[in-house]
N, C-alpha and C. Protein backbone atom coordinates (compact mmCIF):
# COMPACT_ATOMS: atom_id res chain seq x y z
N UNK A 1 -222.44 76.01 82.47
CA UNK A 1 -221.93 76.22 81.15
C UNK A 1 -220.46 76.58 81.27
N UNK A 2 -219.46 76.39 80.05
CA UNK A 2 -218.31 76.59 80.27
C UNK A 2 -217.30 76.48 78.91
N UNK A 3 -216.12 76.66 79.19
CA UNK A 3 -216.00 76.25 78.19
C UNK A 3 -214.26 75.92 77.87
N UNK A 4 -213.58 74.80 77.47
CA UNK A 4 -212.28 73.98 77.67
C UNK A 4 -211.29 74.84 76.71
N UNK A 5 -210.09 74.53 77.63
CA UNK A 5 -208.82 74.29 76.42
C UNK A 5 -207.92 73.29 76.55
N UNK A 6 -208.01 72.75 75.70
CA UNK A 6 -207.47 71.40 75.57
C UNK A 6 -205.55 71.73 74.95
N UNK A 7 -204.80 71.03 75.58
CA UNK A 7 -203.08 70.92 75.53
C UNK A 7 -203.02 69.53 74.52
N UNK A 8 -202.86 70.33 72.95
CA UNK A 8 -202.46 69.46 71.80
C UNK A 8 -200.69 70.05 71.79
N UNK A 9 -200.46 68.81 70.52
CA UNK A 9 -198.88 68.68 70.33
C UNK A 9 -199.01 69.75 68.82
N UNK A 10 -197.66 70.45 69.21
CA UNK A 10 -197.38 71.17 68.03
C UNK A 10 -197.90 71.09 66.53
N UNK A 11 -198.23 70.09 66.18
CA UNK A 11 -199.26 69.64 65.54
C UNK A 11 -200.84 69.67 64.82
N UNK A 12 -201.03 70.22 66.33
CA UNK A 12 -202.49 70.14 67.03
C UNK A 12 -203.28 69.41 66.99
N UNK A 13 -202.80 67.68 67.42
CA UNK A 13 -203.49 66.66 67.51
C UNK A 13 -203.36 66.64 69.16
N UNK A 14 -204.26 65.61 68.90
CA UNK A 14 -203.99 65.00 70.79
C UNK A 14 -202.75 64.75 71.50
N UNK A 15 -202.27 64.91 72.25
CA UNK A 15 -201.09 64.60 72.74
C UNK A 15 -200.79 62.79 73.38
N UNK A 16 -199.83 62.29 73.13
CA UNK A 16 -200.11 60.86 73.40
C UNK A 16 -200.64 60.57 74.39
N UNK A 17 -201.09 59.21 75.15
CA UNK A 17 -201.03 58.72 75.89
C UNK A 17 -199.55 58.48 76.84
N UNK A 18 -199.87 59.15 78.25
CA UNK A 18 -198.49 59.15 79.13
C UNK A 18 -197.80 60.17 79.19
N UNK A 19 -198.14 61.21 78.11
CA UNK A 19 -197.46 62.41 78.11
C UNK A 19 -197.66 63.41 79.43
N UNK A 20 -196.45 63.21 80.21
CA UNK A 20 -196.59 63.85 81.70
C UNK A 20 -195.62 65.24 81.04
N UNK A 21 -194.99 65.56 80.35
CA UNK A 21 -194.28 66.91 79.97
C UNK A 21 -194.97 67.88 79.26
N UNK A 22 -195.95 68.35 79.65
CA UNK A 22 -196.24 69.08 78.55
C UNK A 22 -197.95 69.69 79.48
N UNK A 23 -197.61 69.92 81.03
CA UNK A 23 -198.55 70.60 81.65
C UNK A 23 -199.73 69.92 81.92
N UNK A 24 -200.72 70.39 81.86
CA UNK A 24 -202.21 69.94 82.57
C UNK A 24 -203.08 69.68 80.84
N UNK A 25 -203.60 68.21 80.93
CA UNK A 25 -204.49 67.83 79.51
C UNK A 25 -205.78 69.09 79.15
N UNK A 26 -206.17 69.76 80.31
CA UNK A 26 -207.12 70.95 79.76
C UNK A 26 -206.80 71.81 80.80
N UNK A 27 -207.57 72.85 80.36
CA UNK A 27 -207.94 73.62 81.62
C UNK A 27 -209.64 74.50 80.80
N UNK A 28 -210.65 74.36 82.37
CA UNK A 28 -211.75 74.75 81.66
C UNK A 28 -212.04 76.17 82.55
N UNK A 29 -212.91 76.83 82.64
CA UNK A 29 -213.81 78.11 83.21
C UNK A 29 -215.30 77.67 82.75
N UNK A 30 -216.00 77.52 84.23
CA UNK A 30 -217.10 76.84 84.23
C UNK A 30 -218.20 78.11 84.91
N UNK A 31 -219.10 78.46 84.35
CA UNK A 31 -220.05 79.50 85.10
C UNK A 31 -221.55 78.48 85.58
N UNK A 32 -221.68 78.33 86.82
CA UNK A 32 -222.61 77.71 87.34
C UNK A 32 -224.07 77.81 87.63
N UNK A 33 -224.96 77.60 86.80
CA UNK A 33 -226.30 78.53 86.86
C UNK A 33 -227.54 77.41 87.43
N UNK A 34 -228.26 77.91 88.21
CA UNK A 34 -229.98 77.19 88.08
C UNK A 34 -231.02 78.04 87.76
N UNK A 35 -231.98 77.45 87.16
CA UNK A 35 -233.71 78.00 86.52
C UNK A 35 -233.60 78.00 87.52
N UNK A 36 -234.45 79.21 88.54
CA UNK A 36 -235.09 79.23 90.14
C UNK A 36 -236.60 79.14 88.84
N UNK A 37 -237.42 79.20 90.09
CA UNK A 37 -239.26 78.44 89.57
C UNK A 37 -239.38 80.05 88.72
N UNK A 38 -240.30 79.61 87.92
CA UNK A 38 -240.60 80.99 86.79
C UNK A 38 -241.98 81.76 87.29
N UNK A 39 -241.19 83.08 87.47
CA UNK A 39 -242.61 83.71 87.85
C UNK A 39 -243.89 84.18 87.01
N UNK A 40 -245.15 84.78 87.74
CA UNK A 40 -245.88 85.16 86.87
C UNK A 40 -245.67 85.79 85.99
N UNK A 41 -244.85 86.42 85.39
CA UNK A 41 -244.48 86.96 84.16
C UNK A 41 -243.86 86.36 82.94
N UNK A 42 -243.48 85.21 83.26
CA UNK A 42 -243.17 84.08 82.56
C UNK A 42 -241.41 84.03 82.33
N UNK A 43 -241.28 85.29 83.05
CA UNK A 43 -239.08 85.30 82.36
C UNK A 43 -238.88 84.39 83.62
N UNK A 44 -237.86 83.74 82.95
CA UNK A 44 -237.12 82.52 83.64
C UNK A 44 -235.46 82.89 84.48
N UNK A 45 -235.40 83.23 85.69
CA UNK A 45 -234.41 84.22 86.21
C UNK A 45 -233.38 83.17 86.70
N UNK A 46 -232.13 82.97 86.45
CA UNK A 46 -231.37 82.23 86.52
C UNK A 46 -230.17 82.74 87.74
N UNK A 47 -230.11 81.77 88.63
CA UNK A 47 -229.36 82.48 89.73
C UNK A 47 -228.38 81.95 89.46
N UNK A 48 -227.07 82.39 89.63
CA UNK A 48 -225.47 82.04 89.63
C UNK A 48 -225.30 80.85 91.16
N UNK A 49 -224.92 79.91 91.02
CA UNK A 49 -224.83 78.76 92.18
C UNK A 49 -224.13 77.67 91.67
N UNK A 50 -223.15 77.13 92.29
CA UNK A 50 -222.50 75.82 92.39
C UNK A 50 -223.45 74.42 92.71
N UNK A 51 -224.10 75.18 93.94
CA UNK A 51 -224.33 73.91 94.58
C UNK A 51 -226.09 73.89 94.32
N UNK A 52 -226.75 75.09 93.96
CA UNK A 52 -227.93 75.42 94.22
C UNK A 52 -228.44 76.06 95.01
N UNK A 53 -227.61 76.40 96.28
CA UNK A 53 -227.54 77.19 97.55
C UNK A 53 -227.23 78.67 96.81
N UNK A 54 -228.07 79.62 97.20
CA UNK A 54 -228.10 80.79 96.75
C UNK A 54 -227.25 81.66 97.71
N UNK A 55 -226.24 80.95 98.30
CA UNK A 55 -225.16 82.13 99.09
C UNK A 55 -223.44 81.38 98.04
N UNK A 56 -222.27 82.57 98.47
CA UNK A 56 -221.89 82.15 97.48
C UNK A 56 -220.53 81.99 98.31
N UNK A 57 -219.08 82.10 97.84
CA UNK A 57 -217.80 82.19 98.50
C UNK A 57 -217.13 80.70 98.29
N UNK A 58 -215.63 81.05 99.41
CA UNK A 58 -214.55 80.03 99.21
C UNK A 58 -215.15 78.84 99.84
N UNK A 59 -216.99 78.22 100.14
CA UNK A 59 -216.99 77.11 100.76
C UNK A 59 -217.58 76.36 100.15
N UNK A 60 -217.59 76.28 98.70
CA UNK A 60 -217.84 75.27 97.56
C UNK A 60 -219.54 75.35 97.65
N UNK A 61 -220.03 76.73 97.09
CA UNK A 61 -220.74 77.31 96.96
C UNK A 61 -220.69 78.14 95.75
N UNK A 62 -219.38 78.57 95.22
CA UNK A 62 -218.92 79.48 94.17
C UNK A 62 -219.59 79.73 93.21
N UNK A 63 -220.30 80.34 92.28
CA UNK A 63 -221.05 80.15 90.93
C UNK A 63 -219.75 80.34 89.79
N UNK A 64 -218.78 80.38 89.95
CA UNK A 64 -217.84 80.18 89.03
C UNK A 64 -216.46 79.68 89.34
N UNK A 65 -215.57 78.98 88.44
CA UNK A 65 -214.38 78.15 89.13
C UNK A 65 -213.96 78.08 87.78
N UNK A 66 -212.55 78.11 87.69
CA UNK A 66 -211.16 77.23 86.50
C UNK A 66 -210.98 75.82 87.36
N UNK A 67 -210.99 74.96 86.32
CA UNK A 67 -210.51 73.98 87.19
C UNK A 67 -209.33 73.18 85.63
N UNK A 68 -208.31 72.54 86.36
CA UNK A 68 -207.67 71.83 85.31
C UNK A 68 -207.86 70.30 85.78
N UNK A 69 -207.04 69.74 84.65
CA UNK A 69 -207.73 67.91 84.42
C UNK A 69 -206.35 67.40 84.19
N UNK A 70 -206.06 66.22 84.52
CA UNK A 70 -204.72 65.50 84.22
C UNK A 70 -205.34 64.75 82.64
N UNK A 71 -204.88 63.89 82.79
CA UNK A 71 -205.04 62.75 80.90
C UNK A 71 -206.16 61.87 81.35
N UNK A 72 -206.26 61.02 82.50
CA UNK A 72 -207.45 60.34 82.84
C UNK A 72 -208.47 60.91 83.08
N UNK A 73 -208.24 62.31 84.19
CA UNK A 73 -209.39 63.19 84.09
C UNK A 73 -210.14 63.53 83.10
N UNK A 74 -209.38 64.14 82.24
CA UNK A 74 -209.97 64.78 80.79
C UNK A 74 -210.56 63.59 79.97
N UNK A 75 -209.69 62.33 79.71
CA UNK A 75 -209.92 61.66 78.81
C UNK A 75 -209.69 62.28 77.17
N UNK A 76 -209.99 61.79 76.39
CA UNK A 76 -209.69 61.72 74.91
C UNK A 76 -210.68 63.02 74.23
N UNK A 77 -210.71 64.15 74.26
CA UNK A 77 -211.30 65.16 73.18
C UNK A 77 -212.30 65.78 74.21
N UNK A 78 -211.94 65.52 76.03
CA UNK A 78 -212.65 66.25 76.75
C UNK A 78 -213.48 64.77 76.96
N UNK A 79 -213.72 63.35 76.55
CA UNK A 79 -214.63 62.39 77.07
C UNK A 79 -214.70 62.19 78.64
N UNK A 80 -213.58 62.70 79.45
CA UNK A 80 -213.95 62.29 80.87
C UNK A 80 -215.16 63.41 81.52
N UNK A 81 -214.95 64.39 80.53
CA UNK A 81 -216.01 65.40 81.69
C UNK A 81 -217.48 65.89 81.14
N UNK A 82 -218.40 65.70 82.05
CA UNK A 82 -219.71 65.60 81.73
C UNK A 82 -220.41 66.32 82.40
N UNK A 83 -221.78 66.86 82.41
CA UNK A 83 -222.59 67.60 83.82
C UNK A 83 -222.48 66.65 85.01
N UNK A 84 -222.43 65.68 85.20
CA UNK A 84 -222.13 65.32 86.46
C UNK A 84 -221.17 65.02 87.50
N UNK A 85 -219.58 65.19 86.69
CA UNK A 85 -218.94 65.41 87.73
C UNK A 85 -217.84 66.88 87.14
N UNK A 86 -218.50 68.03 86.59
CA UNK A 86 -217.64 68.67 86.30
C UNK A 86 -217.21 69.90 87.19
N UNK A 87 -217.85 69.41 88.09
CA UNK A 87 -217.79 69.87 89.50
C UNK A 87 -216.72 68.96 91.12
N UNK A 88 -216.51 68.21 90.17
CA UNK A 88 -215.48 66.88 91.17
C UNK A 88 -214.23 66.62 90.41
N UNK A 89 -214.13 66.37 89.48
CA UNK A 89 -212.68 65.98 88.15
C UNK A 89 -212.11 67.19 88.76
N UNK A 90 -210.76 66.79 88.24
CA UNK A 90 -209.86 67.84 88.45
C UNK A 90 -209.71 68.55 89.45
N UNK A 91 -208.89 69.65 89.37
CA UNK A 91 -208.74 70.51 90.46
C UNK A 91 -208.62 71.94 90.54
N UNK A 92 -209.52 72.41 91.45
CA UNK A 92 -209.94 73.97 90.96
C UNK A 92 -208.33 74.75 91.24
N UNK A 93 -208.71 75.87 90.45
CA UNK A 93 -207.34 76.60 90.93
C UNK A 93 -208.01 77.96 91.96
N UNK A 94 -207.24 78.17 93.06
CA UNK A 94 -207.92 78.77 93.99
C UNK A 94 -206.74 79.94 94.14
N UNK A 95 -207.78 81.37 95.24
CA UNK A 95 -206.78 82.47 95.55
C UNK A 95 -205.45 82.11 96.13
N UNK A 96 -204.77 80.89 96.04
CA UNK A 96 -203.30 80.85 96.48
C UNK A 96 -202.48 80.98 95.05
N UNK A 97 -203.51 80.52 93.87
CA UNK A 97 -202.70 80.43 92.30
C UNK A 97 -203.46 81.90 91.86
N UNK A 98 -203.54 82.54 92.69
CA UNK A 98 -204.10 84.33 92.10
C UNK A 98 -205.05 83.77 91.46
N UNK A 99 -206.69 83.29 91.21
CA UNK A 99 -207.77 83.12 91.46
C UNK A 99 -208.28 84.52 92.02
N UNK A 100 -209.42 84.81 91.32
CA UNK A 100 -210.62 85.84 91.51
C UNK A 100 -211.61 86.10 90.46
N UNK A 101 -212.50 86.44 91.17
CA UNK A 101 -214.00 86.59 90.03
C UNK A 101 -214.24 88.12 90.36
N UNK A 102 -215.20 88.51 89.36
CA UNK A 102 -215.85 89.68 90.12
C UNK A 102 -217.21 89.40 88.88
N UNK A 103 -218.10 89.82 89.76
CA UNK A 103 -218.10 90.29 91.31
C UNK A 103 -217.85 89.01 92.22
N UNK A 104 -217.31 89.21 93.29
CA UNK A 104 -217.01 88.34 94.21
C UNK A 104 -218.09 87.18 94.83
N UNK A 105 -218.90 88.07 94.89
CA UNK A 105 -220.25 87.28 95.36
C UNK A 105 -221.35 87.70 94.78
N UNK A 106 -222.81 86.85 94.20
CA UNK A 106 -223.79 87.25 93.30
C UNK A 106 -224.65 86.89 94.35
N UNK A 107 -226.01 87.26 94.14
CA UNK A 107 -227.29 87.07 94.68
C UNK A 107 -228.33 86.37 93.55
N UNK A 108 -228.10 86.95 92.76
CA UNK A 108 -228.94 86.28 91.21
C UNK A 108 -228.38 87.05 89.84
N UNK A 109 -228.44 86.06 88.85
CA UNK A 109 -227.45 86.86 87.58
C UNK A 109 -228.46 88.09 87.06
N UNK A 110 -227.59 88.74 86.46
CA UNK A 110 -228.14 89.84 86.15
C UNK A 110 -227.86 89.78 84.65
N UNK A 111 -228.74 90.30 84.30
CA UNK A 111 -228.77 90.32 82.59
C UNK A 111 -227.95 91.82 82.09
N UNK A 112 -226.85 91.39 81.30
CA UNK A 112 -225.82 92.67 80.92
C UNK A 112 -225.25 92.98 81.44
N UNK A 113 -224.92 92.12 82.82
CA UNK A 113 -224.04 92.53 84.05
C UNK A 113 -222.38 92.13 83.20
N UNK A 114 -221.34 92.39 83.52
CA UNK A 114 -219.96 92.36 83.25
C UNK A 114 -219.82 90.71 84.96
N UNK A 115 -219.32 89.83 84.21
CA UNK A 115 -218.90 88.79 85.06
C UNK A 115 -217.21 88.35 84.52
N UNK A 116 -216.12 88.55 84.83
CA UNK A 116 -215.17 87.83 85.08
C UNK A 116 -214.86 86.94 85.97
N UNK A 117 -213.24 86.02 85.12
CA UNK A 117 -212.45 85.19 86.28
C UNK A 117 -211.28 85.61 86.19
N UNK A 118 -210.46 85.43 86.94
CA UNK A 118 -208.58 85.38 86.55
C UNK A 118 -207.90 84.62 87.31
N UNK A 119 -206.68 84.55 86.53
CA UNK A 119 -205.47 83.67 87.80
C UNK A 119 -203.93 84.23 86.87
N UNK A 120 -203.36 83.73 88.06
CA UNK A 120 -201.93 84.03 87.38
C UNK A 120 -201.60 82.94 86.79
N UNK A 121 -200.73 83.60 85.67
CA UNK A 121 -200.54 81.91 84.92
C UNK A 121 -198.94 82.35 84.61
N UNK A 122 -198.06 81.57 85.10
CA UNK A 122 -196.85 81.75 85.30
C UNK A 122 -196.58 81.44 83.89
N UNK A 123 -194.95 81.97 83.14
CA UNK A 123 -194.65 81.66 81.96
C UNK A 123 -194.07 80.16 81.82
N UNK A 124 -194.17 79.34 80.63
CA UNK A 124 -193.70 78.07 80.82
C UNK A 124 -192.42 78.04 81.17
């Protein structure tokens, strides 16, 4: 689950086609979850995972990531990105662009737990 911001023109329409001045076509924050099997009690416990691998860190394992999109990436109103590659498009921003989550590493989500992301985002 996640959720975009899309780079419109003063306007706040789409920005043209070719428009290379005016930064990155989105930028999203994506939180990465799977149903693990439902136990006898019937609650459905959702573990934080990228890949499905229940360990977590910088080896593309992460249960959470920013990633930004150029104009082909993104496509037209967000059309390039879908559940299947919203994990491949674009390009994550990592601890060299001040990137961090907390908690750093999860074992399984916790219900009412406090989850952040951040990065530095330089002024234009």
């Amino acid at each position: 689950m996640g959720t975009c911001v899309e780079t419109l023109d003063s306007h706040g329409a789409v920005l043209p086609a070719g428009t290379d001045t005016e930064g990155n076509f989105a930028v999203c924050h994506w939180f990465y979850t799977i149903v693990d099997a439902v136990p006898a009690g019937g609650a459905t416990p959702l573990i934080p995972t990228k890949t499905g691998i229940k360990r977590f860190g910088l080896s593309g394992t992460d249960y959470s990531e920013v990633r930004y999109y150029t104009e082909s990436e993104w496509g037209t109103g967000g059309s390039g990105i879908n559940g299947a590659n919203t994990q491949t498009k674009g390009s994550a921003i990592d601890v060299n662009q001040g990137y961090s989550r907390y908690p750093t590493t999860a074992t399984e989500y916790t219900i009412g737990a406090f989850y952040s992301q951040s990065w530095y985002q330089p002024k234009y």
